[in-house]
Structure formats: structure tokens, C-alpha cells
Protein backbone atom coordinates (compact mmCIF):
# COMPACT_ATOMS: atom_id res chain seq x y z
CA UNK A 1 -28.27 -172.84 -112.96
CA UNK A 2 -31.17 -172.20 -110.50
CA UNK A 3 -33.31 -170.95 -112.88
CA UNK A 4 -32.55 -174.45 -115.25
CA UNK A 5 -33.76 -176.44 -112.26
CA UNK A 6 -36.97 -174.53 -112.21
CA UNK A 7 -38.31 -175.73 -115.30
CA UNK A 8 -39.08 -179.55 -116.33
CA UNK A 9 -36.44 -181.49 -117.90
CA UNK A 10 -37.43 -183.24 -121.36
CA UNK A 11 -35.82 -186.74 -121.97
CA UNK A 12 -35.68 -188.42 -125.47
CA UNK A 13 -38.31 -190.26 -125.18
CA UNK A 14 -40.24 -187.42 -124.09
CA UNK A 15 -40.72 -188.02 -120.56
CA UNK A 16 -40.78 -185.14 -117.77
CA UNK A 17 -38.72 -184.18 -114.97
CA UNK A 18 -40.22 -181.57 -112.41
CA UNK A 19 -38.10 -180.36 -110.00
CA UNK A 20 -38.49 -181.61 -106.29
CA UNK A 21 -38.75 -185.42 -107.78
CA UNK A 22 -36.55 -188.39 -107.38
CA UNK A 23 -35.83 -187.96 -110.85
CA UNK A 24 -34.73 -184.49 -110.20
CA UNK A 25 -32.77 -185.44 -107.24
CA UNK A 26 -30.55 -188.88 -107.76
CA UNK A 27 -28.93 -189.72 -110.59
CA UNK A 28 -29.70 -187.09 -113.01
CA UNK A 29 -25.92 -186.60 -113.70
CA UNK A 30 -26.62 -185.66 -116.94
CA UNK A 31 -30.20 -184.32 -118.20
CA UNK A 32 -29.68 -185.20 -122.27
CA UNK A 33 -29.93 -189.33 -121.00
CA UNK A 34 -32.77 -190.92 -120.64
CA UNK A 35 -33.07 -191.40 -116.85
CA UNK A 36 -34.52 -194.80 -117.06
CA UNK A 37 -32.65 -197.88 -115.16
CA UNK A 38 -35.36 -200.15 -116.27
CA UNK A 39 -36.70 -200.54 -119.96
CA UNK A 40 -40.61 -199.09 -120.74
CA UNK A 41 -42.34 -201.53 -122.32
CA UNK A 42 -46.06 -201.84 -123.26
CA UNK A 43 -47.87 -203.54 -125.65
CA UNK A 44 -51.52 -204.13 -126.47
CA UNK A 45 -54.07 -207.19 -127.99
CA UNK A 46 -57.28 -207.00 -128.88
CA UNK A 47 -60.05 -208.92 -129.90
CA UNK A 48 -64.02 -208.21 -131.04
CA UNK A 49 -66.48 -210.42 -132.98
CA UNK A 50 -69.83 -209.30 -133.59
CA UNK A 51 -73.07 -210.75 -135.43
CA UNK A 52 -75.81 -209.18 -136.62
CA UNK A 53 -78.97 -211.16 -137.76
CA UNK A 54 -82.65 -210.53 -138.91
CA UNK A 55 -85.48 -212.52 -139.30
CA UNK A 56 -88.75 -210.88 -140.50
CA UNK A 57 -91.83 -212.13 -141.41
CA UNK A 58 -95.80 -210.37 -141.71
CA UNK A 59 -95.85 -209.92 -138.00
CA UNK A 60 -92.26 -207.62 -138.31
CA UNK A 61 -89.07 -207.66 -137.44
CA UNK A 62 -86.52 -209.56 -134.56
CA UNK A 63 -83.29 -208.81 -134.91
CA UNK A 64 -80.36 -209.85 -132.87
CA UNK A 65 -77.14 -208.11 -132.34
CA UNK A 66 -73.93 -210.12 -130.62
CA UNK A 67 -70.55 -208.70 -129.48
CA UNK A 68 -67.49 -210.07 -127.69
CA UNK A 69 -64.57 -208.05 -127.52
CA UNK A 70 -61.37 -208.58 -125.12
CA UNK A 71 -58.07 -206.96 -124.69
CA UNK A 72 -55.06 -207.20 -123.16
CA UNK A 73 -52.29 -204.43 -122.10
CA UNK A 74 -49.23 -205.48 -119.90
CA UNK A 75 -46.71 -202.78 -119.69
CA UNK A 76 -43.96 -201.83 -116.95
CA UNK A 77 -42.01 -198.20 -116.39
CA UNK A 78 -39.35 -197.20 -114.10
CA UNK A 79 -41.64 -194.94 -111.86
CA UNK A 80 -38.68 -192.85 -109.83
CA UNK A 81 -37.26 -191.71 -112.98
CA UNK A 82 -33.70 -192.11 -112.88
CA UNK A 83 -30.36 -194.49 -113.42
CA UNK A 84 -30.58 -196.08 -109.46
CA UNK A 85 -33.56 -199.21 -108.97
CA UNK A 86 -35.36 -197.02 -106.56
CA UNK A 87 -38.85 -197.48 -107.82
CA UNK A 88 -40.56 -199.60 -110.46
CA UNK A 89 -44.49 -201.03 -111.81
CA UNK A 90 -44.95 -203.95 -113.75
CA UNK A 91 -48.65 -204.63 -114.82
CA UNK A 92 -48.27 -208.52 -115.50
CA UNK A 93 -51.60 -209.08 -116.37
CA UNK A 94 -54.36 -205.96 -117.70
CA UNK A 95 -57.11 -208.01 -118.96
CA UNK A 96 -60.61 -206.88 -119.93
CA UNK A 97 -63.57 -208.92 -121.55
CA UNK A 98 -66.84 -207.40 -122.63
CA UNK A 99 -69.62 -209.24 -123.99
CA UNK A 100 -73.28 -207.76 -125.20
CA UNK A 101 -76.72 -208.96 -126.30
CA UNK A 102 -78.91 -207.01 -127.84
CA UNK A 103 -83.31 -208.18 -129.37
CA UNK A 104 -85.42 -205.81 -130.86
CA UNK A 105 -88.93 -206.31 -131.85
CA UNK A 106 -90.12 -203.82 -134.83
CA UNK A 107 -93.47 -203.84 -135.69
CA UNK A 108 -94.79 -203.67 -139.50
CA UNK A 109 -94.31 -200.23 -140.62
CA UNK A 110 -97.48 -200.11 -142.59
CA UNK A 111 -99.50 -199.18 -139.98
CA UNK A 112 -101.11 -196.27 -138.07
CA UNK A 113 -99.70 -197.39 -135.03
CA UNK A 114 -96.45 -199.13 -135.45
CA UNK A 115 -93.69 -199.98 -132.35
CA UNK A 116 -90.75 -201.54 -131.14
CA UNK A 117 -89.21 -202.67 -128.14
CA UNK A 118 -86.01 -204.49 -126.91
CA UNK A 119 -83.90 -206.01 -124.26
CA UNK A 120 -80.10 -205.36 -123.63
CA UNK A 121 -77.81 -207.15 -121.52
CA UNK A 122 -74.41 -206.99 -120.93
CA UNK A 123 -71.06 -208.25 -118.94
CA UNK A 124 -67.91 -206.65 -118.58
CA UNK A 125 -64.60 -208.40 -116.63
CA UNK A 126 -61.94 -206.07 -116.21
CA UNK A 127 -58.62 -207.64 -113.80
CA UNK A 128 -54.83 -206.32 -113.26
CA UNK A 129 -51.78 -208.05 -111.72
CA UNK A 130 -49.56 -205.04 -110.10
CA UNK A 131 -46.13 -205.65 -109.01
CA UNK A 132 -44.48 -202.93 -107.27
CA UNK A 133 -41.00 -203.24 -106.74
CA UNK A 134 -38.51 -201.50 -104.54
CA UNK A 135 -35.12 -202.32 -106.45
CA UNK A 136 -36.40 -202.33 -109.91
CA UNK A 137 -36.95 -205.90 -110.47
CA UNK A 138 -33.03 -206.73 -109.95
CA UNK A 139 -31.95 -210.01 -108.02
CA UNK A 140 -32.20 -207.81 -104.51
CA UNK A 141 -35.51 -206.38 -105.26
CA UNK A 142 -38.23 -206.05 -102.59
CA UNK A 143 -41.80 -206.21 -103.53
CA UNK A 144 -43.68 -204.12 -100.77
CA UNK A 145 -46.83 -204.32 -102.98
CA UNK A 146 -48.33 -206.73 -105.02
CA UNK A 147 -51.96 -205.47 -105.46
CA UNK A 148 -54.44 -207.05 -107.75
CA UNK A 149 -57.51 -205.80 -108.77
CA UNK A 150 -60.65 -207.33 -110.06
CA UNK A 151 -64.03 -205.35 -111.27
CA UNK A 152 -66.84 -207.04 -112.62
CA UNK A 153 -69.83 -205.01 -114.37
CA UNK A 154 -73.78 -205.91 -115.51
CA UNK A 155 -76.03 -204.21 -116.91
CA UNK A 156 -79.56 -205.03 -118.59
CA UNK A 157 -82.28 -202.83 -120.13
CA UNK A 158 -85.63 -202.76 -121.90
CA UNK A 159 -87.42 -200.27 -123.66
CA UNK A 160 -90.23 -199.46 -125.98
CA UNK A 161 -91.22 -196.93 -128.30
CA UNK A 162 -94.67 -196.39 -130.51
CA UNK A 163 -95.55 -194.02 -133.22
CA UNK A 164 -99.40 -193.12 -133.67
CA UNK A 165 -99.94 -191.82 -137.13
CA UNK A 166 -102.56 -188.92 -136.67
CA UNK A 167 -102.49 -187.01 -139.79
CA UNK A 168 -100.08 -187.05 -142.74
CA UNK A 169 -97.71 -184.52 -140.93
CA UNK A 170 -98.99 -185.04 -137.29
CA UNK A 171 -97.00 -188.26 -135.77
CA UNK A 172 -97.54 -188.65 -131.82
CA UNK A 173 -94.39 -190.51 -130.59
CA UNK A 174 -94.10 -192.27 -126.42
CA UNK A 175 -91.57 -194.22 -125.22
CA UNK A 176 -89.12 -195.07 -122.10
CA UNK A 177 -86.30 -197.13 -120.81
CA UNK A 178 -85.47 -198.72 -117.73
CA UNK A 179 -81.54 -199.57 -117.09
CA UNK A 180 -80.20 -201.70 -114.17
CA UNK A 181 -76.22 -201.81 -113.73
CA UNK A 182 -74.72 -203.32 -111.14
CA UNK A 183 -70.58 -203.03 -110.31
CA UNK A 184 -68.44 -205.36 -108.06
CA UNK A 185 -65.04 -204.40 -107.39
CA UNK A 186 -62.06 -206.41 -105.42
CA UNK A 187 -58.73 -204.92 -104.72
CA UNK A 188 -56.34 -207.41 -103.28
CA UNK A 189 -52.82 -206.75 -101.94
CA UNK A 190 -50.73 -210.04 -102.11
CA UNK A 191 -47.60 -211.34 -100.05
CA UNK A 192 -45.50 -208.69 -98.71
CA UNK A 193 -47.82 -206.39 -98.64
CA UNK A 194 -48.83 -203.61 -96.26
């Protein structure tokens, strides 16, 4: 039915199947399967620890705030969409590590004239291992791409802010920020590839 074709195809698992695709063209003898020669997987870890700590005294307030968090989210799919190893991804390795420090200075809030200000840093590693196969990972597969890629991010700030107290209901209130973030990114295609 012409008209059928012109519409996507729904599998089980709710995947798609536009016309015009390799999906749409081998091996969809029969559109209630799920067109899929090579299992989806995908699965996800993750990690975070953070600590919080004040110390205050007469002359106000420091505080500290620490946080690590890192995850990790391998997954393959069979990219062409149907039963023949045409095309497949496998994302061996999806790793990404973030880590944060944050100080803040608060001055005594019995004052007419009371302030903070703070520094903020922080480091981000993000890397994938790609694996693109031609053949579907069987025993003949070829592996025309093997990309990796690697991105690392930092970032620091300060700021300050002050409050001068003019009246009971009149507060005058200044402050600014300065951010610096720098980004470094590597993409690396492997043996085989093009």
C-alpha cells in the first residue's frame, strides 16, 4: 500500500521507520518485528559527593561549598534499523567528571554597611570511545571509524556585593562578577579510520 509506506512505521519498542531509510528499504519483511539485528543496550552510573561547611566568628562568615560528581553511560544501537549488520554504534566508554569549589566571605549583618564576596572554580572532563562498525559487530565486521572524543572545561569567578543601610526602608545595593571559562576539545579518529 503506497499510502502505508508514506507514513512512519512504529516498532515495539517504539522506534521509527521513515520511509526512504535503510530501515525502510532492506529487511523490513515484516513491519510488526522489531527491525533490530543487534541488541540496544544502555545503561547509566552516577556519582556526587558534596560538603558544605561554615565557620563564623565576630568578623562574619566563610563558608565553603565542595562537589564531585561523575557519571558514566555506555550504550550501543543498531543505527540502519533493520535484520541485515549494515550499520551499528557502540559508545564503549561515555565518561564525565565534574568537580566545584566554591568560598564566600559574609560580613556581620549588624551593620550599616554589610558585604560579601566569593571565588568559584570549577573543572569538568567529559571523554567518549565510539566504535562504528560496518557489519554490526559480527566476526566479519569492519570498523571504518573509531572516533574518540575528549573535552575538557574551566571556569573560575569572583564577585562581590554590599548593602548600605540608608534609612529603615531605603537600602542602596552594588555589586558585579567577573567569569573566565575556558574549553579544550580533541576529536580523534583511531585505526581504520578515514
Amino acid at each position: 500500500d503506497r499510502r502505508q509506506r508514506q507514513m512512519c512505521i512504529r516498532d515495539r519498542n517504539g522506534n521509527t521507520v521513515a520511509p526512504g531509510t535503510l530501515g525502510d528499504t532492506f529487511g523490513q519483511t515484516d513491519h510488526s518485528r522489531i527491525a533490530h539485528n543487534l541488541e540496544p543496550q544502555s545503561s547509566l552510573k552516577y556519582d556526587a559527593l558534596s560538603l558544605h561547611a561554615d565557620f563564623e566568628s565576630d568578623w562574619g562568615k566563610l563558608s565553603s561549598i565542595s562537589s564531585w560528581a561523575g557519571s558514566s553511560a555506555p550504550f550501543q544501537l543498531d543505527q540502519d534499523g533493520t535484520e541485515i549488520p549494515i550499520l551499528a554504534t557502540r559508545v564503549a566508554r561515555n565518561d564525565q567528571d565534574t568537580w566545584s569549589q566554591e568560598l564566600i566571605y559574609t560580613s556581620p549583618s549588624d551593620r550599616p554597611f554589610t558585604w560579601l564576596a566569593g571565588l568559584y572554580y570549577l573543572r569538568d572532563k567529559s571523554s567518549a570511545d565510539f566504535f562504528v562498525s560496518a557489519g554490526a559487530f559480527s566476526p566479519t565486521a569492519f570498523y571504518p571509524l573509531t572516533p574518540s572524543v575528549l573535552q575538557n572545561t574551566k571556569a573560575w569567578a569572583a564577585y562581590a556585593e554590599g548593602e548600605l543601610t540608608i534609612g529603615e526602608r531605603v537600602h542602596l545595593t552594588v555589586g558585579g562578577r567577573y567569569s573566565d571559562e575556558k574549553k579544550h576539545a580533541q576529536y580523534r579518529n583511531g585505526p581504520g579510520g578515514v
